[in-house]
PDB file of N, CA and C in Angstrom:
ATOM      1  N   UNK A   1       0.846  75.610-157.490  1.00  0.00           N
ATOM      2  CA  UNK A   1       0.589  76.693-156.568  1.00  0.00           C
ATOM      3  C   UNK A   1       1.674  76.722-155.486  1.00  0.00           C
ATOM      4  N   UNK A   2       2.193  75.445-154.593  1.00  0.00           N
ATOM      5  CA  UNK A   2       2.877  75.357-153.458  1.00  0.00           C
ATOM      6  C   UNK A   2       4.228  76.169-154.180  1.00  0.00           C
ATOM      7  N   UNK A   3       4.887  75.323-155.720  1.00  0.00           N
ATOM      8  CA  UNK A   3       6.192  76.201-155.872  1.00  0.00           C
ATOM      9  C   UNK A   3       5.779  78.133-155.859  1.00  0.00           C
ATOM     10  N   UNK A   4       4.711  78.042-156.613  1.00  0.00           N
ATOM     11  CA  UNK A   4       4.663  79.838-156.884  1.00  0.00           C
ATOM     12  C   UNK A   4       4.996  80.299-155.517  1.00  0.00           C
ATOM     13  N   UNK A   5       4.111  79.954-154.505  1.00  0.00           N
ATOM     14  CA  UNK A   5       4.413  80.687-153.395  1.00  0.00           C
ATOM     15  C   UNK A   5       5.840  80.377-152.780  1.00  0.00           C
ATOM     16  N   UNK A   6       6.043  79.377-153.013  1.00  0.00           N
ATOM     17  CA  UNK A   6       7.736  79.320-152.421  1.00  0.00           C
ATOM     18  C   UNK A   6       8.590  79.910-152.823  1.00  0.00           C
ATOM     19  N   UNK A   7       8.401  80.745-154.658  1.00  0.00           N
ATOM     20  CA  UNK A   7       9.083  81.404-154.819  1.00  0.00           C
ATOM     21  C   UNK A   7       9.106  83.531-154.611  1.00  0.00           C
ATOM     22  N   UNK A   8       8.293  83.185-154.033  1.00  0.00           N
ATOM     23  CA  UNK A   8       7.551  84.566-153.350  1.00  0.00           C
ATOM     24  C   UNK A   8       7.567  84.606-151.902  1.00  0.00           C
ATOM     25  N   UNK A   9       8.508  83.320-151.354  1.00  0.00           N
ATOM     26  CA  UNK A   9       8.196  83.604-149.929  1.00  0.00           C
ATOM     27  C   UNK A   9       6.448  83.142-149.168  1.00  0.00           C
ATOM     28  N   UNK A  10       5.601  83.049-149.309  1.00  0.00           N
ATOM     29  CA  UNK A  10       4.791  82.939-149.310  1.00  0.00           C
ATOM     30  C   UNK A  10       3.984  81.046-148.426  1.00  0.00           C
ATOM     31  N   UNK A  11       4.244  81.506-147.256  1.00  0.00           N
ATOM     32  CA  UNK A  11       3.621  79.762-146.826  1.00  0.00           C
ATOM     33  C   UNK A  11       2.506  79.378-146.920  1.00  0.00           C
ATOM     34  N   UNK A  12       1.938  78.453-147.222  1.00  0.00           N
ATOM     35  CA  UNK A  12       0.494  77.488-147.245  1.00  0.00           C
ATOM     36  C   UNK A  12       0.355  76.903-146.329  1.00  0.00           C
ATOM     37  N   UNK A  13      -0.523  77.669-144.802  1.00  0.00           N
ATOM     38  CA  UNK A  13      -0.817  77.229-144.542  1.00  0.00           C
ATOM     39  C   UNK A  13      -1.466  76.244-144.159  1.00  0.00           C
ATOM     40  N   UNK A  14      -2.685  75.967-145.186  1.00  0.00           N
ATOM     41  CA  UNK A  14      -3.948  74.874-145.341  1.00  0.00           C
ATOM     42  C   UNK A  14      -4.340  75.675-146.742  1.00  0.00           C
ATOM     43  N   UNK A  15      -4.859  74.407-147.533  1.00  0.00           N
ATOM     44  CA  UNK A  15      -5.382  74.844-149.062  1.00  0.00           C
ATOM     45  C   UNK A  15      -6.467  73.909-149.540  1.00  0.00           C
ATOM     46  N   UNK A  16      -6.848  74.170-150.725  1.00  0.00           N
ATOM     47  CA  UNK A  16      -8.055  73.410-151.458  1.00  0.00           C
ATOM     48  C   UNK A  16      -8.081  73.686-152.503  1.00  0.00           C
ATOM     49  N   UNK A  17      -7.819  72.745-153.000  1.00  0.00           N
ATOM     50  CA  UNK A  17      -8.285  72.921-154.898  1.00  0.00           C
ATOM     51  C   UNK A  17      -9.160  72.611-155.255  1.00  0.00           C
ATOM     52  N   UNK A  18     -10.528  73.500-155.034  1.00  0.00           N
ATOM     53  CA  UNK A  18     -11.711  72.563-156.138  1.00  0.00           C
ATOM     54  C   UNK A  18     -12.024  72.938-157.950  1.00  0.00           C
ATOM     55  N   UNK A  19     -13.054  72.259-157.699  1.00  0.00           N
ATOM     56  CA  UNK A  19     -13.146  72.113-159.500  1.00  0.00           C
ATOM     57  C   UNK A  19     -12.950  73.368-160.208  1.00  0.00           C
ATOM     58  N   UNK A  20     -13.760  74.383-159.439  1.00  0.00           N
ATOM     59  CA  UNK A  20     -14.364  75.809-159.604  1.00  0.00           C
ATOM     60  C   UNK A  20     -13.814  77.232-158.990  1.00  0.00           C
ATOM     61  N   UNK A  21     -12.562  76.999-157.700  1.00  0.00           N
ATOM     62  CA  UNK A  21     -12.055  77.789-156.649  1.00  0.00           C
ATOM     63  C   UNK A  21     -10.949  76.909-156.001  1.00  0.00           C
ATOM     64  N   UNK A  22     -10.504  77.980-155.517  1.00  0.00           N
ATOM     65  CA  UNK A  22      -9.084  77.515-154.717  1.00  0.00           C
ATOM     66  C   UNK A  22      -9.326  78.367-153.306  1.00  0.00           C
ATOM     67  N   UNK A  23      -9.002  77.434-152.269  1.00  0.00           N
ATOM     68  CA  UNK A  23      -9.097  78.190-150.862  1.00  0.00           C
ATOM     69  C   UNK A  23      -7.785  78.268-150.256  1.00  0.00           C
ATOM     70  N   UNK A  24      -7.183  78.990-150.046  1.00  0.00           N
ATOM     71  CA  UNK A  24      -5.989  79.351-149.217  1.00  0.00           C
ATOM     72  C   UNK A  24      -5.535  79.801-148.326  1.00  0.00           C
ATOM     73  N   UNK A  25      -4.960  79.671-146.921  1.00  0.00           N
ATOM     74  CA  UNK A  25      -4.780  80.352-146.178  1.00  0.00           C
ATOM     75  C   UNK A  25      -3.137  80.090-145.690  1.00  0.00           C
ATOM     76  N   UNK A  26      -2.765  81.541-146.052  1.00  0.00           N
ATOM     77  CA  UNK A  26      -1.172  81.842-146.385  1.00  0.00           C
ATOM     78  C   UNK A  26      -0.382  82.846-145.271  1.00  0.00           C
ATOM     79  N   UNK A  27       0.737  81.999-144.910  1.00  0.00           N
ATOM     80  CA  UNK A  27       1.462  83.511-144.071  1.00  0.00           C
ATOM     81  C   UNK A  27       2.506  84.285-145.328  1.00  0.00           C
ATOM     82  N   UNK A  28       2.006  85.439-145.321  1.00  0.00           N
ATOM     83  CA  UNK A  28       2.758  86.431-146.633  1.00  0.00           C
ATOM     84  C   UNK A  28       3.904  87.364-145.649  1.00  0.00           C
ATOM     85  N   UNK A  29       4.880  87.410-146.662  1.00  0.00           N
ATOM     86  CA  UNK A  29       5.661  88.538-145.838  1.00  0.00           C
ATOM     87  C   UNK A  29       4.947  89.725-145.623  1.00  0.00           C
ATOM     88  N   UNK A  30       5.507  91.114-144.525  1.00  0.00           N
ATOM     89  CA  UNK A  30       4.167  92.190-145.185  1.00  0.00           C
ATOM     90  C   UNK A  30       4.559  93.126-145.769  1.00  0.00           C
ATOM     91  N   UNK A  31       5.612  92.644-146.771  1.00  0.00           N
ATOM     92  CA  UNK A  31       5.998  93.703-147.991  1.00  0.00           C
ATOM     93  C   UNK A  31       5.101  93.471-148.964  1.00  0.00           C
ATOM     94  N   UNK A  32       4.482  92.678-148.843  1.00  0.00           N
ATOM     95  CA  UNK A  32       3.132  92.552-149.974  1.00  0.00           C
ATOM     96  C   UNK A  32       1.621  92.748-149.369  1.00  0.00           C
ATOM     97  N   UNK A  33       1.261  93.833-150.062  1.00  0.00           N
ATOM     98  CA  UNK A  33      -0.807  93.718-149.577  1.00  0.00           C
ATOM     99  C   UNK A  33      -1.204  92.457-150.223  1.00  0.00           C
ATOM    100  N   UNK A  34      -2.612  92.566-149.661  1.00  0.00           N
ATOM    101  CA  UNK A  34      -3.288  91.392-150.324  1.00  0.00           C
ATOM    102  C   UNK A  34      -3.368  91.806-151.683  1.00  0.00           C
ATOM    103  N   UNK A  35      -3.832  92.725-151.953  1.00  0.00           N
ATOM    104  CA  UNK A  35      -4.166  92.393-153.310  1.00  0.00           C
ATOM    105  C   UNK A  35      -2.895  92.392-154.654  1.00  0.00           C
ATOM    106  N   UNK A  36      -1.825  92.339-154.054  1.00  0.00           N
ATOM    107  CA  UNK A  36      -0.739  92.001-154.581  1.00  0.00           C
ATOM    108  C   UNK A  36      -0.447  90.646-154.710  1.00  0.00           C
ATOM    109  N   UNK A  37      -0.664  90.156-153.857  1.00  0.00           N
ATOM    110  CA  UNK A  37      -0.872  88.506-153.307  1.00  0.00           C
ATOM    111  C   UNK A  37      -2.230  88.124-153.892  1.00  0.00           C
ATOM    112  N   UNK A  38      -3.014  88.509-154.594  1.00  0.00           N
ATOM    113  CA  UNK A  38      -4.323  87.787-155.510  1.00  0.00           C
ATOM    114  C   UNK A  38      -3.327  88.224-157.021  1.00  0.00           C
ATOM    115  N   UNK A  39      -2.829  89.210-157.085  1.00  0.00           N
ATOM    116  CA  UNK A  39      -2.484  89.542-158.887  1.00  0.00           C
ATOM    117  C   UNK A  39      -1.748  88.700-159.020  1.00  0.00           C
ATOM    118  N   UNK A  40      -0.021  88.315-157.948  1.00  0.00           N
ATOM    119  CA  UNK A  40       0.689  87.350-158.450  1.00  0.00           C
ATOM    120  C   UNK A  40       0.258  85.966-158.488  1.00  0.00           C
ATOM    121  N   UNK A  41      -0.529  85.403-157.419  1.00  0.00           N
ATOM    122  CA  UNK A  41      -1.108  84.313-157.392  1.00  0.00           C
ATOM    123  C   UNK A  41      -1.876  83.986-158.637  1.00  0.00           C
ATOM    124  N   UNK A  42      -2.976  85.336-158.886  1.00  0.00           N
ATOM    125  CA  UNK A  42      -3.802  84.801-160.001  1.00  0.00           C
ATOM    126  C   UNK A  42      -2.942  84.850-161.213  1.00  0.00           C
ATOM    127  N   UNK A  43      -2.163  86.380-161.432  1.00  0.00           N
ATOM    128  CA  UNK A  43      -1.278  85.718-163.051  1.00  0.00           C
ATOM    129  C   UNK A  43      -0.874  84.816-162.937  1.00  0.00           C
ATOM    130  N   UNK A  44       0.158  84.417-162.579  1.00  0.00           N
ATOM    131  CA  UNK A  44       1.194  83.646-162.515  1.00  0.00           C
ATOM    132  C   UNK A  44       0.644  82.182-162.666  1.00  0.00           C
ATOM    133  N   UNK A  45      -0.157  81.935-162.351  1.00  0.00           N
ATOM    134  CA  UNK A  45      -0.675  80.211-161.923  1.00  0.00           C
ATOM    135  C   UNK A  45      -1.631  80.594-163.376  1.00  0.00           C
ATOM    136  N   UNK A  46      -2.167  81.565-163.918  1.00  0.00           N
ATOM    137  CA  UNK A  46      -2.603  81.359-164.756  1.00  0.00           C
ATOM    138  C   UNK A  46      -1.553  81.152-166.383  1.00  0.00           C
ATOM    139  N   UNK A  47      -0.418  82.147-165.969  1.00  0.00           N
ATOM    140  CA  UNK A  47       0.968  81.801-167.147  1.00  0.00           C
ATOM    141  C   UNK A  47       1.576  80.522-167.465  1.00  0.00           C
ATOM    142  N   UNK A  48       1.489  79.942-165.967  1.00  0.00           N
ATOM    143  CA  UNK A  48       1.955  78.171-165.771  1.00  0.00           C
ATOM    144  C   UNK A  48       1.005  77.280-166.460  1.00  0.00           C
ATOM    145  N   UNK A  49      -0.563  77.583-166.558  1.00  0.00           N
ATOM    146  CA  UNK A  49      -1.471  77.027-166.836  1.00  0.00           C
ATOM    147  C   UNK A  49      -1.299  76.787-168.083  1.00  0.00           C
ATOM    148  N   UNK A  50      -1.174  78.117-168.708  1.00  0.00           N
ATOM    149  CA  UNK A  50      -1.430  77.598-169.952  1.00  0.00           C
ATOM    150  C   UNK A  50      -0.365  77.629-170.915  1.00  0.00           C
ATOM    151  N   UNK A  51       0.688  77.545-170.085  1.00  0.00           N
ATOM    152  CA  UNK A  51       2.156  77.179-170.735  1.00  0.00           C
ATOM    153  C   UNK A  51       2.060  75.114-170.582  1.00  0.00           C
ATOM    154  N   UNK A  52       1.748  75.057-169.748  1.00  0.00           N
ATOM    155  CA  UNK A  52       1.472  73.810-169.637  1.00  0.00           C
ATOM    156  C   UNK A  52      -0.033  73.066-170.532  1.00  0.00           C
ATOM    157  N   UNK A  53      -0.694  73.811-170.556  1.00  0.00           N
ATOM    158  CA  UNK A  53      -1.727  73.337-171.509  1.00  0.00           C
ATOM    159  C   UNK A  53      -2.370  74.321-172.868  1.00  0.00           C
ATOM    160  N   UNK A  54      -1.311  74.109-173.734  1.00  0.00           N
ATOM    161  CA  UNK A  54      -1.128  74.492-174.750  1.00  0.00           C
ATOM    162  C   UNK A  54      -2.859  74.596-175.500  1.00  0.00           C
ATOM    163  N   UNK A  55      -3.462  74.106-175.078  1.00  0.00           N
ATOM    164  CA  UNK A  55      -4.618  73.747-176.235  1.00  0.00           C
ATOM    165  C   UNK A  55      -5.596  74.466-175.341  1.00  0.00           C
ATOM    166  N   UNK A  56      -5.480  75.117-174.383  1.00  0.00           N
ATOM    167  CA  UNK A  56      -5.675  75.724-173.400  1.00  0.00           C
ATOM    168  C   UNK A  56      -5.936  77.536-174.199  1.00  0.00           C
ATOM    169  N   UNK A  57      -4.824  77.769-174.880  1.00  0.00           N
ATOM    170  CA  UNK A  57      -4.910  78.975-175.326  1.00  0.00           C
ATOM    171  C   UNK A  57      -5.478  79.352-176.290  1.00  0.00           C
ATOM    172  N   UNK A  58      -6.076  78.785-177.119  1.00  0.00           N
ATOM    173  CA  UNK A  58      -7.293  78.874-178.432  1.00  0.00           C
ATOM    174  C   UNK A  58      -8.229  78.825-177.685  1.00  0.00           C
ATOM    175  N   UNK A  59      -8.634  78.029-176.615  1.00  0.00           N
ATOM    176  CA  UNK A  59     -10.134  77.975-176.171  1.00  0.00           C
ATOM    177  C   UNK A  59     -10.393  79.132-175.614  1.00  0.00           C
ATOM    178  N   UNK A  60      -9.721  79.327-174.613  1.00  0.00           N
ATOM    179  CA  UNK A  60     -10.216  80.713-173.702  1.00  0.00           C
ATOM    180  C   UNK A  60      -9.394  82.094-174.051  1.00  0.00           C
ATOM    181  N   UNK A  61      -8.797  82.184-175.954  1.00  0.00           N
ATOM    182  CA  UNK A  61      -7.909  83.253-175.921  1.00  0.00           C
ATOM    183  C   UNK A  61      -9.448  84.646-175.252  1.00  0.00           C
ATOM    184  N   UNK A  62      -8.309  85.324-175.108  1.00  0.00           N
ATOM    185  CA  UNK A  62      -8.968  86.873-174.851  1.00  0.00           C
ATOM    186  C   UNK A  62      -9.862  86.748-173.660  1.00  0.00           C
ATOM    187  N   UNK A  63      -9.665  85.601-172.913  1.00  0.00           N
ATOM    188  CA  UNK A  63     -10.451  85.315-171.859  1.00  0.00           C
ATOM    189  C   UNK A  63      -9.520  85.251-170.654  1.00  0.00           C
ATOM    190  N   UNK A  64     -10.267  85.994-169.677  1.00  0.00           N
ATOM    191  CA  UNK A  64      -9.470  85.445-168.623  1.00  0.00           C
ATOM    192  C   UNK A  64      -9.914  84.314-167.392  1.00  0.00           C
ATOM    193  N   UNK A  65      -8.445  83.657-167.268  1.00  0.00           N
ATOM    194  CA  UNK A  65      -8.777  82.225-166.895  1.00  0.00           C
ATOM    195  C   UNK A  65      -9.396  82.639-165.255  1.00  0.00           C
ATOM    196  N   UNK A  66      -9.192  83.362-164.474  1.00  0.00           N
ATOM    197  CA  UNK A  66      -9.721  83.785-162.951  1.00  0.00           C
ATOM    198  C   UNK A  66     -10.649  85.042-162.922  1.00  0.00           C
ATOM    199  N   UNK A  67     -11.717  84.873-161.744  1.00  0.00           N
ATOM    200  CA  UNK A  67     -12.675  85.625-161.956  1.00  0.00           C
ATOM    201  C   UNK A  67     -12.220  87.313-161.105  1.00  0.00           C
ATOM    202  N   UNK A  68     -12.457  88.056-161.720  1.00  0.00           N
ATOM    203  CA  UNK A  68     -11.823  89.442-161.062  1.00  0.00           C
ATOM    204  C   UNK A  68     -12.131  89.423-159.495  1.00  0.00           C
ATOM    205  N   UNK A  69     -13.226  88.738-159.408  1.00  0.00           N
ATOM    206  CA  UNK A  69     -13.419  89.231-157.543  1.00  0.00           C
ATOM    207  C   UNK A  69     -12.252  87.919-156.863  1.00  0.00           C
ATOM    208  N   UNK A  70     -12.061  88.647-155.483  1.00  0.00           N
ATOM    209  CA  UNK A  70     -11.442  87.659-154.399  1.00  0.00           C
ATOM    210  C   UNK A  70     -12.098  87.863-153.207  1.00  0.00           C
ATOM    211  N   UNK A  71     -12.139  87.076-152.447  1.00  0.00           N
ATOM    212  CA  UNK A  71     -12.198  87.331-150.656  1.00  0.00           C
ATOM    213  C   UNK A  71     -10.881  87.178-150.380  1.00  0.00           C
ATOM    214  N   UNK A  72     -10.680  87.851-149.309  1.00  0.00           N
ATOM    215  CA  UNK A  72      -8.985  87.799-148.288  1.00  0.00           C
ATOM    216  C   UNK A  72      -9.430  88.507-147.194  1.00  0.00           C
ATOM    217  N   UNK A  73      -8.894  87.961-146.289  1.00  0.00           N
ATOM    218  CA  UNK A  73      -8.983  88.324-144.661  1.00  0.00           C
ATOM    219  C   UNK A  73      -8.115  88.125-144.271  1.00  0.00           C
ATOM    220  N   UNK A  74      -7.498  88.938-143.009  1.00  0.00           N
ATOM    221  CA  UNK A  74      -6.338  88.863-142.322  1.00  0.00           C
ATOM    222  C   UNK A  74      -6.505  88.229-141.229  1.00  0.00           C
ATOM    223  N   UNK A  75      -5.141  87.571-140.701  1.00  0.00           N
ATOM    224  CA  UNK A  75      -5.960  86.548-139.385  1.00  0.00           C
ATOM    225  C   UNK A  75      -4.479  87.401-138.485  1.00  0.00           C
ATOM    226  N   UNK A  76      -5.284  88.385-137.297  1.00  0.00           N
ATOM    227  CA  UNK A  76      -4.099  88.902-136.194  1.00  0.00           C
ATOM    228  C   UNK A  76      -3.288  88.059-135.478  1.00  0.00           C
ATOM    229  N   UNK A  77      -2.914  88.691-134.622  1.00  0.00           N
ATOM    230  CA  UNK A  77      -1.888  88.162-133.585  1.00  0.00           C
ATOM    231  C   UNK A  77      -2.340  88.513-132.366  1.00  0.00           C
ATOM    232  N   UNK A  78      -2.467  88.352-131.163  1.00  0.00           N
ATOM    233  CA  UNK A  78      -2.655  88.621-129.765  1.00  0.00           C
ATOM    234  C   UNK A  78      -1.597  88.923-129.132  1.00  0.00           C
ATOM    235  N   UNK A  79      -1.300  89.954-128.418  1.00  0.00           N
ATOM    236  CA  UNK A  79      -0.437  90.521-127.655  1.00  0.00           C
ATOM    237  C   UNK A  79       0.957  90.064-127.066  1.00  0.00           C
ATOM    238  N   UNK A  80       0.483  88.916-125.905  1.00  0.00           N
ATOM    239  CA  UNK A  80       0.999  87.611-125.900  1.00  0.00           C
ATOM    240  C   UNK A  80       1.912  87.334-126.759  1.00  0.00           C
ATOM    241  N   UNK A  81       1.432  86.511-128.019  1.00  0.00           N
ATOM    242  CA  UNK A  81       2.520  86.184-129.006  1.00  0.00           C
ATOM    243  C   UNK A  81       3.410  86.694-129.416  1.00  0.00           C
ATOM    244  N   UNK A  82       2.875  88.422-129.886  1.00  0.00           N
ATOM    245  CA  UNK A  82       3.938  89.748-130.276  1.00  0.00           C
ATOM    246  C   UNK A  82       5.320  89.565-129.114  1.00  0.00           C
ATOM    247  N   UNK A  83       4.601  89.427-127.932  1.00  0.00           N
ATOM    248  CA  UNK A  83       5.624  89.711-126.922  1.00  0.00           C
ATOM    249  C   UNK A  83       6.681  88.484-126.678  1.00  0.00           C
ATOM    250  N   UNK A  84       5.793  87.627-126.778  1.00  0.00           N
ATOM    251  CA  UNK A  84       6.961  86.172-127.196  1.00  0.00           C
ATOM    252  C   UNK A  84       8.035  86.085-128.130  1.00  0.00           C
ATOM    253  N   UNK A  85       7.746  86.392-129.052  1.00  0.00           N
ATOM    254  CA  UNK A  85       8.060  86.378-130.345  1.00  0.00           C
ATOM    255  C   UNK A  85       9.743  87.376-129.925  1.00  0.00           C
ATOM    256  N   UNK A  86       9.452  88.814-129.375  1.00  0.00           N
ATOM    257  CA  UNK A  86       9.850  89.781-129.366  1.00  0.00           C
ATOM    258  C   UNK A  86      11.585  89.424-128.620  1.00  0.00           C
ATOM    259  N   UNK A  87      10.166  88.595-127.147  1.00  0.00           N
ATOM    260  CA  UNK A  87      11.263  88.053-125.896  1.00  0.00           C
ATOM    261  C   UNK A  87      12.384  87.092-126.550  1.00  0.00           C
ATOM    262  N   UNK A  88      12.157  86.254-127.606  1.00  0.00           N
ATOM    263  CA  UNK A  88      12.685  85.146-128.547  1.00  0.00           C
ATOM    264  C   UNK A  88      13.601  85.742-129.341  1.00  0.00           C
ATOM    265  N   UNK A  89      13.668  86.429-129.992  1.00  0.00           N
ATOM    266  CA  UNK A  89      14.351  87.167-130.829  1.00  0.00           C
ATOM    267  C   UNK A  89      15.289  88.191-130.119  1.00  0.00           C
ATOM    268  N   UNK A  90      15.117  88.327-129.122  1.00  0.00           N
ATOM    269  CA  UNK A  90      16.189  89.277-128.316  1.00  0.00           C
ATOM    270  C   UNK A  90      16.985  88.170-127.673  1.00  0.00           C
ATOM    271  N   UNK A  91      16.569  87.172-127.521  1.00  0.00           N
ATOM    272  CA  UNK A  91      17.437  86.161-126.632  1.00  0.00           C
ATOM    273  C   UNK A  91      18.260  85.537-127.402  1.00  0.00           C
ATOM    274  N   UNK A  92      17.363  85.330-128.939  1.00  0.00           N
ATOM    275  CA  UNK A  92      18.281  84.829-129.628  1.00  0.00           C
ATOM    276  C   UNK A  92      19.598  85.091-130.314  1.00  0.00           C
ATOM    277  N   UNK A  93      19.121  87.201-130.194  1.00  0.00           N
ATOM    278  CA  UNK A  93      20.504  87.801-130.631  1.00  0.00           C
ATOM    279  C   UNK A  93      21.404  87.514-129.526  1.00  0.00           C
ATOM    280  N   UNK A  94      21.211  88.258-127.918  1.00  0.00           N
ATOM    281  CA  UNK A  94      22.027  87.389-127.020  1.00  0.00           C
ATOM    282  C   UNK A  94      23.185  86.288-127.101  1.00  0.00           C
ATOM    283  N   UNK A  95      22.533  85.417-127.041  1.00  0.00           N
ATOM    284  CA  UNK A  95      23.507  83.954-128.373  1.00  0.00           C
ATOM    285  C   UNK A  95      24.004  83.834-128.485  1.00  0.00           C
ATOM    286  N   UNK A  96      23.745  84.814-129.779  1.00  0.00           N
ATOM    287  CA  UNK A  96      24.216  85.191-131.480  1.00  0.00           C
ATOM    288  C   UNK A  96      25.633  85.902-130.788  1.00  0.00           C
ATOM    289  N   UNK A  97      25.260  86.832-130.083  1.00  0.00           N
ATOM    290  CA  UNK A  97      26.517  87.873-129.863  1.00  0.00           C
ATOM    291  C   UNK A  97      27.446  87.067-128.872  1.00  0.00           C
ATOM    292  N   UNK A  98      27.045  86.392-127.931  1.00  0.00           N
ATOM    293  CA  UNK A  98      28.030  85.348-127.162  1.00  0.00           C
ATOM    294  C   UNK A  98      28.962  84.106-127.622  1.00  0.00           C
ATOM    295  N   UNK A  99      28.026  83.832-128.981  1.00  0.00           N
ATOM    296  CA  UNK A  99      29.294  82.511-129.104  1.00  0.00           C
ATOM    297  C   UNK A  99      29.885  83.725-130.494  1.00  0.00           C
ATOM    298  N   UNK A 100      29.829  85.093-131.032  1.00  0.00           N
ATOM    299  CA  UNK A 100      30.987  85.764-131.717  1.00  0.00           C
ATOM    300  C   UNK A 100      31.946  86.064-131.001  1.00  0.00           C
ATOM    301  N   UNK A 101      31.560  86.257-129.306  1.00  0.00           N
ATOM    302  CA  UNK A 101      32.656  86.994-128.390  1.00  0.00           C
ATOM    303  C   UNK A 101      33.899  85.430-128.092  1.00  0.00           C
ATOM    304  N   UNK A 102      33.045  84.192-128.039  1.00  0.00           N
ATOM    305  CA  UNK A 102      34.113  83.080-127.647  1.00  0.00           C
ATOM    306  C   UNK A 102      34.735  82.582-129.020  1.00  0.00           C
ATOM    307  N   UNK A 103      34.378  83.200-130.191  1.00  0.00           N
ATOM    308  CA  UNK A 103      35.243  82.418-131.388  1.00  0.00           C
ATOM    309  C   UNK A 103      36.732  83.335-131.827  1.00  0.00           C
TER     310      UNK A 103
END
């Protein structure tokens, strides 16, 4: 799971693998909705699956390995931070443009 999302950009925040479900809570870029972020997550980890467990694909052919429903919730930002973030990134171009003017 950690590579899929690394190759999607995609951080793990905190996770869980149980027997039956997987819990995740991810910062996604927001060129992706969620439910773009359940299709690649769910194919994909299911293509790895059973590329990796070959004996895997007679048992459950024509089956699919994840259950169609998901939960996903978005977790905001507070004002504050936006504006931090904002103040940070302008300072940092600042900088950026001062040590191009001394090279």
């Amino acid at each position: 799971m950690e590579q899929l999302c690394n190759w999607k950009g995609f951080t793990i925040m905190q996770g869980s693998i149980q027997r039956d479900h997987v819990h995740l809570y991810l910062s996604v870029p927001p060129k992706y909705s969620p439910s773009d972020v359940m299709r690649i997550l769910k194919g994909k980890s299911a293509e790895r699956i059973m590329r990796k467990h070959k004996e895997l694909n007679k048992r459950y052919r024509g089956m699919h390995m994840w259950a169609r429903g998901y939960f996903v919730s978005t977790v905001g930002i507070d004002e504050g931070t936006i504006k931090k973030y904002i103040a940070e990134q302008e300072a940092e171009e600042i900088k950026e443009e001062q040590q191009r003017l001394w090279k």
